[in-house]
Protein backbone atom coordinates (compact mmCIF):
# COMPACT_ATOMS: atom_id res chain seq x y z
CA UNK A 1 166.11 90.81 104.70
CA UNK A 2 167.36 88.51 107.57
CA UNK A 3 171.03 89.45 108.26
CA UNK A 4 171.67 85.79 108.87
CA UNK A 5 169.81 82.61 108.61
CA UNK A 6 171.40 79.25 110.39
CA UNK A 7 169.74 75.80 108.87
CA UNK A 8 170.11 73.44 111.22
CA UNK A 9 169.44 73.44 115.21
CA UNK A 10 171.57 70.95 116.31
CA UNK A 11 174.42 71.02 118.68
CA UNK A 12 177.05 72.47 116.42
CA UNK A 13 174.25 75.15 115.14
CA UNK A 14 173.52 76.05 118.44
CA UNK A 15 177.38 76.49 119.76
CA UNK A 16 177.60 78.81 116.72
CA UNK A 17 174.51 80.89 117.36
CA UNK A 18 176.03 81.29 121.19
CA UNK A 19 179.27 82.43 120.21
CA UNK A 20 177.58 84.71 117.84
CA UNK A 21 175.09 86.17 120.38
CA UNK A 22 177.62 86.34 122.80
CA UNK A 23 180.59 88.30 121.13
CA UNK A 24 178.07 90.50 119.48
CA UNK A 25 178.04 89.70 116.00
CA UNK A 26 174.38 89.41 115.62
CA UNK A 27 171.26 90.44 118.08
CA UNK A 28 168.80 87.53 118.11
CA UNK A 29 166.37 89.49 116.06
CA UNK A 30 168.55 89.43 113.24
CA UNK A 31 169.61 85.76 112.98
CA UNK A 32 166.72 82.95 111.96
CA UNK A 33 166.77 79.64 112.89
CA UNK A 34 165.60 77.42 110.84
CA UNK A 35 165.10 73.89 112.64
CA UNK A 36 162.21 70.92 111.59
CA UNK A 37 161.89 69.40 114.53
CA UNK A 38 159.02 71.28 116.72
CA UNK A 39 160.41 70.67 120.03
CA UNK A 40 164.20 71.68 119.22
CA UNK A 41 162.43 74.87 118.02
CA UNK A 42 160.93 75.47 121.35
CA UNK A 43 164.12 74.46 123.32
CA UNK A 44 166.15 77.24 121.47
CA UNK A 45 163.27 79.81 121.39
CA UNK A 46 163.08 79.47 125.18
CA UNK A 47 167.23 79.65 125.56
CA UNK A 48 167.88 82.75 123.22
CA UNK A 49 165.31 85.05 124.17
CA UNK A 50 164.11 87.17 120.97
CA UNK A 51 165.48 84.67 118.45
CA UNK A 52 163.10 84.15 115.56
CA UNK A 53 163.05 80.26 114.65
CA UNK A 54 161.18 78.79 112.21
CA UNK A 55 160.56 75.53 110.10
CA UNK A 56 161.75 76.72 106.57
CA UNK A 57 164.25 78.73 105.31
CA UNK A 58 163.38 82.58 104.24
CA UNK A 59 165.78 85.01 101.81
CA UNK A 60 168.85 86.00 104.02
CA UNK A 61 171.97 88.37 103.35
CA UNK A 62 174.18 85.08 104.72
CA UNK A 63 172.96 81.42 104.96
CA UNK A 64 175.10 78.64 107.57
CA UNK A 65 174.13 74.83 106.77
CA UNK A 66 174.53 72.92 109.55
CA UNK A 67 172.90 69.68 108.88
CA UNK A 68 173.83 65.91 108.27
CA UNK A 69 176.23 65.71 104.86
CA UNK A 70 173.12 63.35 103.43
CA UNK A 71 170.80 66.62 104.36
CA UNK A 72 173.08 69.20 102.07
CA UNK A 73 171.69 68.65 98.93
CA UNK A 74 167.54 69.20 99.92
CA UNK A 75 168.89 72.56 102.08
CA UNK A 76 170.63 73.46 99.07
CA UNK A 77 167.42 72.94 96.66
CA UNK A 78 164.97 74.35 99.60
CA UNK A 79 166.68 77.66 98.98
CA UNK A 80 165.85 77.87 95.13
CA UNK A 81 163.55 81.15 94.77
CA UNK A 82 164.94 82.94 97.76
CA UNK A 83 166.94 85.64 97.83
CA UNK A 84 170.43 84.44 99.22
CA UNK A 85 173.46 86.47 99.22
CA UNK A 86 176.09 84.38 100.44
CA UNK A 87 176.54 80.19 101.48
CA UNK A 88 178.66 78.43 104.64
CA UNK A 89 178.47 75.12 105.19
CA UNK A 90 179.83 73.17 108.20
CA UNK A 91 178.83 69.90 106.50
CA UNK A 92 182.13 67.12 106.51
CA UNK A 93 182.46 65.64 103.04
CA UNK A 94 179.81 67.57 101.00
CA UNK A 95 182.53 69.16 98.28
CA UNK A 96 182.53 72.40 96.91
CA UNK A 97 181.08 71.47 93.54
CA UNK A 98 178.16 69.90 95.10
CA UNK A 99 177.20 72.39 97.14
CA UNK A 100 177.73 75.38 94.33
CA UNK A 101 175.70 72.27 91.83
CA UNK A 102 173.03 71.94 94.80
CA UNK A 103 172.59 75.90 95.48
CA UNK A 104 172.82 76.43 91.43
CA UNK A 105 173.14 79.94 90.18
CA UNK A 106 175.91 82.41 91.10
CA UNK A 107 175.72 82.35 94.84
CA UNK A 108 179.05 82.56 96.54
CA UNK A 109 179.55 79.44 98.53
CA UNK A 110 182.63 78.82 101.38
CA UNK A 111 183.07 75.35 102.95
CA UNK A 112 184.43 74.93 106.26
CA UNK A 113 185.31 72.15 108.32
CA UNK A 114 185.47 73.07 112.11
CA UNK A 115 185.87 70.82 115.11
CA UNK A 116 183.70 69.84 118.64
CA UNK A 117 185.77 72.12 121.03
CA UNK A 118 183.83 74.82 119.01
CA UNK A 119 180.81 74.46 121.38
CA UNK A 120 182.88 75.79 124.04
CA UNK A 121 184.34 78.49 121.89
CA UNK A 122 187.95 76.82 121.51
CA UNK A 123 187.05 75.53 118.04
CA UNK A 124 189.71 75.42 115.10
CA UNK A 125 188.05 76.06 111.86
CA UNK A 126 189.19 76.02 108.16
CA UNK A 127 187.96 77.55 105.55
CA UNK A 128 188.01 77.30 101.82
CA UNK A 129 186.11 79.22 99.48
CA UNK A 130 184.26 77.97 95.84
CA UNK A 131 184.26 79.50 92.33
CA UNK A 132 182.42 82.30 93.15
CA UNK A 133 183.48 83.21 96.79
CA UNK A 134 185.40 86.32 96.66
CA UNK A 135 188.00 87.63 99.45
CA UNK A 136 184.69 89.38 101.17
CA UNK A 137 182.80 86.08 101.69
CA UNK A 138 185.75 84.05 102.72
CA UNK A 139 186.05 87.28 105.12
CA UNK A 140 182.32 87.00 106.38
CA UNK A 141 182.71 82.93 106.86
CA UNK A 142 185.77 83.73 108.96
CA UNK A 143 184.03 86.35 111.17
CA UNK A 144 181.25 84.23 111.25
CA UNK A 145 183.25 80.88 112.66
CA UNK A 146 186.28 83.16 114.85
CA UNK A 147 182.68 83.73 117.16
CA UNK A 148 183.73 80.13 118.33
CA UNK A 149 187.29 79.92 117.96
CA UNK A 150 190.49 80.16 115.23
CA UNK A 151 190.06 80.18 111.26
CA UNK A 152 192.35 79.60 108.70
CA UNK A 153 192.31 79.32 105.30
CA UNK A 154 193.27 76.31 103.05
CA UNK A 155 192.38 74.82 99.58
CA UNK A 156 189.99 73.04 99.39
CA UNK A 157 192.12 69.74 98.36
CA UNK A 158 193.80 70.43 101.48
CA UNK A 159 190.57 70.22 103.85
CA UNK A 160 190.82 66.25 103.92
CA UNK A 161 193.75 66.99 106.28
CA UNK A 162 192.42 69.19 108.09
CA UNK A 163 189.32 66.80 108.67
CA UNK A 164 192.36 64.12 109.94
CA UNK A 165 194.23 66.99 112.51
CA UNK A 166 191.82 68.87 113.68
CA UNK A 167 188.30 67.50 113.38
CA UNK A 168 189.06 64.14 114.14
CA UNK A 169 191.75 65.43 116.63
CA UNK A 170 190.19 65.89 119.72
CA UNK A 171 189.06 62.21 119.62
CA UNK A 172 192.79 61.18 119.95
CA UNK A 173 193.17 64.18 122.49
CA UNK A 174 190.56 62.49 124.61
CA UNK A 175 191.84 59.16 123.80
CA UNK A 176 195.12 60.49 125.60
CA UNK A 177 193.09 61.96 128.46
CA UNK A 178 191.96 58.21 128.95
CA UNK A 179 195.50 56.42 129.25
CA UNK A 180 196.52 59.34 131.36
CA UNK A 181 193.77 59.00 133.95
CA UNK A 182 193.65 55.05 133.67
CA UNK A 183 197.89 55.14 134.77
CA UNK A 184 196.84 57.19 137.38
CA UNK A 185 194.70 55.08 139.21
CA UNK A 186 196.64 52.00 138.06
CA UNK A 187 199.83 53.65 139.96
CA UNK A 188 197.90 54.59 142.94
CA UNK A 189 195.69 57.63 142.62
CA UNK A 190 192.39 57.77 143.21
CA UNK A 191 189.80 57.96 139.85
CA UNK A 192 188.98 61.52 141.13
CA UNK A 193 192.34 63.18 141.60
CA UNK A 194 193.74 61.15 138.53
CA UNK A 195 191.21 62.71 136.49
CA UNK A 196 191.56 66.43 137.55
CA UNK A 197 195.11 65.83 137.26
CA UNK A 198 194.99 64.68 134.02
CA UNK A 199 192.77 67.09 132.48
CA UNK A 200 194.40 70.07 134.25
CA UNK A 201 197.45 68.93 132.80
CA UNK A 202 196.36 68.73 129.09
CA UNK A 203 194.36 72.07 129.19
CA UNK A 204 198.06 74.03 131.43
CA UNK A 205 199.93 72.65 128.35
CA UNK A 206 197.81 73.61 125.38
CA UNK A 207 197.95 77.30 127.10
CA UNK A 208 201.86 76.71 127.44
CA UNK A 209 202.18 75.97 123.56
CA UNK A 210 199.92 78.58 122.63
CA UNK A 211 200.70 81.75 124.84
CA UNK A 212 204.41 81.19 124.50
CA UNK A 213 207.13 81.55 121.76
CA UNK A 214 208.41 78.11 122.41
CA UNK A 215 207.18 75.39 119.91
CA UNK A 216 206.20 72.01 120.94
CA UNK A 217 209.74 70.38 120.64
CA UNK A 218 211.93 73.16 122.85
CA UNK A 219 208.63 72.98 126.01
CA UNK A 220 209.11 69.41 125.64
CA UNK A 221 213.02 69.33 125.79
CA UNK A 222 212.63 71.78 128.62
CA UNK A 223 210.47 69.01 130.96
CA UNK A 224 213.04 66.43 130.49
CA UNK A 225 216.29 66.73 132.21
CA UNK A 226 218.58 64.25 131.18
CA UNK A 227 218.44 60.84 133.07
CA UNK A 228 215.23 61.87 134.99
CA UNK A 229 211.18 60.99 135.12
CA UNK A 230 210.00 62.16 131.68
CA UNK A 231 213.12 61.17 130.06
CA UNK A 232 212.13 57.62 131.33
CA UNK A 233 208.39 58.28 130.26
CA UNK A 234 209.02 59.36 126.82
CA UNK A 235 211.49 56.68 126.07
CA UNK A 236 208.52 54.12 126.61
CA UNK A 237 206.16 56.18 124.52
CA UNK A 238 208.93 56.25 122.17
CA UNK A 239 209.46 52.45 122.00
CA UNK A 240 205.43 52.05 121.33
CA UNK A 241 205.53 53.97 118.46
CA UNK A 242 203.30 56.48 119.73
CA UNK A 243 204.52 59.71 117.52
CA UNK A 244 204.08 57.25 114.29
CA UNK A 245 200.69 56.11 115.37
CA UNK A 246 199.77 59.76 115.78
CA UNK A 247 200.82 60.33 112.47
CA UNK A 248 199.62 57.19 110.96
CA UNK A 249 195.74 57.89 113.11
CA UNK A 250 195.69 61.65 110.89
CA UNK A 251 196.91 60.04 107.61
CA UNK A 252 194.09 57.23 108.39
CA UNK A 253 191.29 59.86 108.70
CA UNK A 254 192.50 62.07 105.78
CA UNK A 255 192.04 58.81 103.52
CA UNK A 256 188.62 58.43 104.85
CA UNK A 257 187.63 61.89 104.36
CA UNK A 258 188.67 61.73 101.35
CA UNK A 259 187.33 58.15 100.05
CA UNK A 260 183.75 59.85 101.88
CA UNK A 261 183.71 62.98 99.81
CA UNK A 262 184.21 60.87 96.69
CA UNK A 263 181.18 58.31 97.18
C-alpha cells in the first residue's frame, strides 16, 4: 500500500512534497500524487523524477488533503472503499467534525493550519488532532509538516488564532516590507538598495529573535539608546497606533476564521 498519498497538486501540495523529498522522508516511489488537472500532472511528473501521479485517489497508509476548503468534502467521500490509515488536512476552515463526518468511519483525522513561507521550508504549522487521532498520528502529521518548517500543537478551538498570527501573518509581514522600502526611496534611496535593505533587514532580525535567548522586547530595547534614531522612530510608530493595529489586524482575522468555519 502507498506509504503516502497527497490530494491536491497545487502550490502548497507541491512545497510539501519538496520538503518531503528533500529531507528524506519519502522516495518518490512511495508518495502518490493525486492531481485532476492533466497538465499539473505532467508539470510535477517531469519535476520529481520517479513520482507516481495520478487522477484519483488509491488506499494509502497516510492521506494529506490539500485542496480548496469547498473541495474537502468530495476528497473526503472519494476515499469511501479505500483502505486509509490515517487523514491530514491543510484545508483553512473545514472543522474537525466535518472532515471526521466527510471521511465517516473510524479513520484518525489531524487538521492543520500552516502558512505560505512553507514553500520555502520556513513554514509555521499547527496541528490539532480529532476524536480518533491518537498521540501516533498527531506524531506522523508533525513529521509530515516539520519537512517544511515548525509544528506545534493546539486545540482545535484555538486554531482560529493561529489562522490570525501565523497564516494570515506574513501578509502584514509583507505589508511592513512595503512601508519600509516605500520610506526608503521617499528619504532618498534608490527602489533597488531600499528594497535589499529592507528585506535584509527583516530576514537579519527574524534570525536575531530566533537564534538568540533575548525575546523581542530586550533586542528591541537594545537598538534604542536613549534620545537617539530608533528612539525617535518608534515614538512615531507608537503615536500611530501601530502595536494596537497589529493586535487589532490578528483579532480581525481570528473573527473571520472563525465566522468562515461556522457558515
Amino acid at each position: 500500500m502507498t506509504r503516502l498519498e497527497l490530494i491536491g497538486g497545487g502550490r502548497m501540495g507541491e512545497a510539501l512534497l519538496g520538503g518531503l523529498l528533500a529531507s528524506g522522508w519519502a522516495a518518490p516511489n512511495e508518495v502518490v500524487v493525486v492531481e485532476p488537472v492533466g497538465a499539473r500532472r505532467e508539470e510535477l511528473a517531469g519535476r520529481f523524477p520517479g513520482l507516481v501521479v495520478a487522477d484519483q485517489p488509491v488506499s494509502a497508509d497516510g492521506v494529506v488533503i490539500a485542496v480548496k476548503p469547498g473541495q474537502v468534502a468530495d476528497v473526503c467521500r472519494s476515499l469511501a472503499g479505500l483502505e486509509v490509515g490515517r487523514v491530514l488536512s491543510i484545508a483553512a476552515g473545514v472543522t474537525l467534525a466535518q472532515l471526521e463526518a466527510a471521511v465517516a468511519g473510524d479513520v484518525p483525522v489531524v487538521r492543520a493550519m500552516p502558512n505560505t513561507p512553507a514553500l520555502v521550508g520556513a513554514g509555521a504549522s499547527a496541528i490539532a488532532g480529532g476524536t480518533h487521532a491518537t498521540a501516533a498520528d498527531l506524531d506522523w502529521a508533525e513529521g509530515v509538516l516539520a519537512a517544511v518548517g515548525i509544528v506545534v500543537r493546539v486545540a482545535e478551538s484555538q486554531l482560529d488564532a493561529v489562522t490570525g498570527l501565523s497564516g494570515s501573518g506574513p501578509a502584514y509581514v509583507f505589508l511592513v516590507a512595503e512601508a519600509l522600502i516605500e520610506a526608503g526611496v521617499l528619504n532618498g534611496l534608490p527602489r533597488d538598495v531600499s528594497t535589499d535593505l529592507a528585506v535584509q533587514t527583516l530576514l537579519g532580525s527574524a534570525r536575531l529573535l530566533a537564534e538568540t535567548d533575548d525575546d523581542a522586547p530586550t533586542l528591541r530595547a537594545a537598538v534604542t539608546s536613549p534620545g537617539g534614531t530608533t528612539a525617535a522612530g518608534l515614538r512615531a510608530l507608537e503615536e500611530r497606533a501601530t502595536r494596537a493595529a497589529f493586535i487589532a489586524a490578528v483579532t480581525a482575522a481570528r473573527e473571520r476564521s472563525a465566522a468562515l468555519a461556522a457558515d
